[in-house]
C-alpha atoms as a PDB file:
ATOM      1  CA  UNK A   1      -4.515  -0.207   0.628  1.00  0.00           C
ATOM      2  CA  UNK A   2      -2.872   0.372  -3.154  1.00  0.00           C
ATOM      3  CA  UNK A   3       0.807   1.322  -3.137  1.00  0.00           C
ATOM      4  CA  UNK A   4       1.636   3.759  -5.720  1.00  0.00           C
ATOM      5  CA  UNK A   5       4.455   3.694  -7.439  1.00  0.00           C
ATOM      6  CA  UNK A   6       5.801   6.783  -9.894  1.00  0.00           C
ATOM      7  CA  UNK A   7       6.268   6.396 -13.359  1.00  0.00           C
ATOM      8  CA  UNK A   8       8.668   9.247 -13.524  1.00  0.00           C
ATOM      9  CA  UNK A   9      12.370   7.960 -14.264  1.00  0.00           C
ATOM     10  CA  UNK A  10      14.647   8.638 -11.240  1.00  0.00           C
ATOM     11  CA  UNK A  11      18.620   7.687 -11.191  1.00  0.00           C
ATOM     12  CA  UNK A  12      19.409   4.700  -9.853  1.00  0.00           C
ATOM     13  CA  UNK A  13      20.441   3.977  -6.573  1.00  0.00           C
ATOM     14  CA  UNK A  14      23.622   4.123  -5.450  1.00  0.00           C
ATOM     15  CA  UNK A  15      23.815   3.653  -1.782  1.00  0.00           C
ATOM     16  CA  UNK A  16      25.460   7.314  -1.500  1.00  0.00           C
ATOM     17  CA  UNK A  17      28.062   6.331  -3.879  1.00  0.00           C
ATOM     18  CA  UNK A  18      28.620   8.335  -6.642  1.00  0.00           C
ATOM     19  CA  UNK A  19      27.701   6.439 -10.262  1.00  0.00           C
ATOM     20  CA  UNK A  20      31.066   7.734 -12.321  1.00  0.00           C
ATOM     21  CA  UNK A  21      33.766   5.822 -11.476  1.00  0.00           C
ATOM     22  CA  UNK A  22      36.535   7.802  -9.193  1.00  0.00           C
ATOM     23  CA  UNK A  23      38.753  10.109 -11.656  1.00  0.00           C
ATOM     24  CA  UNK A  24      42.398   9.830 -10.052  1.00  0.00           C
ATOM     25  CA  UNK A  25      44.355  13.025 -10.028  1.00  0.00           C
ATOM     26  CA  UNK A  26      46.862  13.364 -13.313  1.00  0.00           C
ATOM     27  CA  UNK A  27      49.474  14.863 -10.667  1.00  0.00           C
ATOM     28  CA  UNK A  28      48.715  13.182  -7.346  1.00  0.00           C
ATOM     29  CA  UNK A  29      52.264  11.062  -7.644  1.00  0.00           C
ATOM     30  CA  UNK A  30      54.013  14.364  -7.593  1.00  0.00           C
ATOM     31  CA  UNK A  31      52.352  15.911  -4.854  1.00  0.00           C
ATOM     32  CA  UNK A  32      52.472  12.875  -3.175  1.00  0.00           C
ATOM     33  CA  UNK A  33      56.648  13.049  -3.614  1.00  0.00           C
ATOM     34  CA  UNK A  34      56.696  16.374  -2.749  1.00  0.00           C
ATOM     35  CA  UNK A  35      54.304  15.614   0.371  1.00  0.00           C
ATOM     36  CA  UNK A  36      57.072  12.723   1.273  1.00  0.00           C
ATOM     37  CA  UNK A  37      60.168  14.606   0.550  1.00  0.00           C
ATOM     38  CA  UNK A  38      58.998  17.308   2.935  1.00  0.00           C
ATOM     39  CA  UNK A  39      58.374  14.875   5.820  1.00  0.00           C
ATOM     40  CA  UNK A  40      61.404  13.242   5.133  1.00  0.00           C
ATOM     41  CA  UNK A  41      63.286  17.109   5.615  1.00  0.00           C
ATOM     42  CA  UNK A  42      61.001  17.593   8.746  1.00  0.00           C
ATOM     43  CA  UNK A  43      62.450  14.651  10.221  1.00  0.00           C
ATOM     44  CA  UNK A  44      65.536  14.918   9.659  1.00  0.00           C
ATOM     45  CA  UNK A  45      65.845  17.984  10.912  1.00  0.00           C
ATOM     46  CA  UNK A  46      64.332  17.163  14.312  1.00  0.00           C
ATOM     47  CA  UNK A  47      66.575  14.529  14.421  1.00  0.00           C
ATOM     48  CA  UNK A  48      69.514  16.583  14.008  1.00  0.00           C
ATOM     49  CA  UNK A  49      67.999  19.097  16.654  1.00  0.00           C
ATOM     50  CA  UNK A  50      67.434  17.035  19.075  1.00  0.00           C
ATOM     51  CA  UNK A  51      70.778  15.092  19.153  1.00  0.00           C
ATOM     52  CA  UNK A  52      72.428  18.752  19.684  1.00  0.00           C
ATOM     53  CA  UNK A  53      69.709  19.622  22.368  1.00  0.00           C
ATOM     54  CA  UNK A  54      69.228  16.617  24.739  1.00  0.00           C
ATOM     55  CA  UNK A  55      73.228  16.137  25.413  1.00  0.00           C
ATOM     56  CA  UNK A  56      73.263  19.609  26.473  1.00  0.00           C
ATOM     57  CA  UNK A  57      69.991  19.388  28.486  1.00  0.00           C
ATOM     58  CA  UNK A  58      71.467  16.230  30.087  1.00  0.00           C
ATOM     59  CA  UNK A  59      74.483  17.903  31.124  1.00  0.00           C
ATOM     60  CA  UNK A  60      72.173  21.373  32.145  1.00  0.00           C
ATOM     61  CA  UNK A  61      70.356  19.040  34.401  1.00  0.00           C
ATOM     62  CA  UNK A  62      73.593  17.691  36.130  1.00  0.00           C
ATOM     63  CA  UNK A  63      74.990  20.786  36.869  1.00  0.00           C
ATOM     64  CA  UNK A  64      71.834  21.957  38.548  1.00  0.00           C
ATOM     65  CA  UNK A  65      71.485  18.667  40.575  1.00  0.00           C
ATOM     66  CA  UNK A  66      74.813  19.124  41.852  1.00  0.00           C
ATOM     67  CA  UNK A  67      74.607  22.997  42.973  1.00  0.00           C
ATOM     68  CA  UNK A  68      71.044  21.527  44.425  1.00  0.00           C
ATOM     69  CA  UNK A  69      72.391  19.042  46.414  1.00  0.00           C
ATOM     70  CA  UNK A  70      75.297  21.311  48.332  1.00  0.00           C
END
């Protein structure tokens, strides 16, 4: 049996990999800030919510035990 081989030129193989090396993004460090600076917001806010909202849900939950348990 003869294996055939084509003498047409064909790209090398990459292994799925793209052959140009990776360009980076001019302006990823500043939408990466920006990215970061909004989590950091998110968070804080939560935080702040949440320290205003479970004292007053602990003390909701008390009351309603205790007109419960009469």
């Amino acid at each position: 049996m003869a294996h055939k081989e084509s003498s047409a030129a064909s790209p090398p193989k990459t292994g799925g990999h793209s052959a140009e090396p990776a360009r980076l993004d001019a302006d990823f460090d500043v939408r990466w800030a920006a990215w970061h600076a909004r989590g950091v917001s998110h968070e804080r806010a939560v935080r702040r919510k949440f320290l205003i909202l479970a004292p007053v849900l602990a003390i909701a939950a008390a009351i309603v035990y205790a007109l419960l348990r009469q």
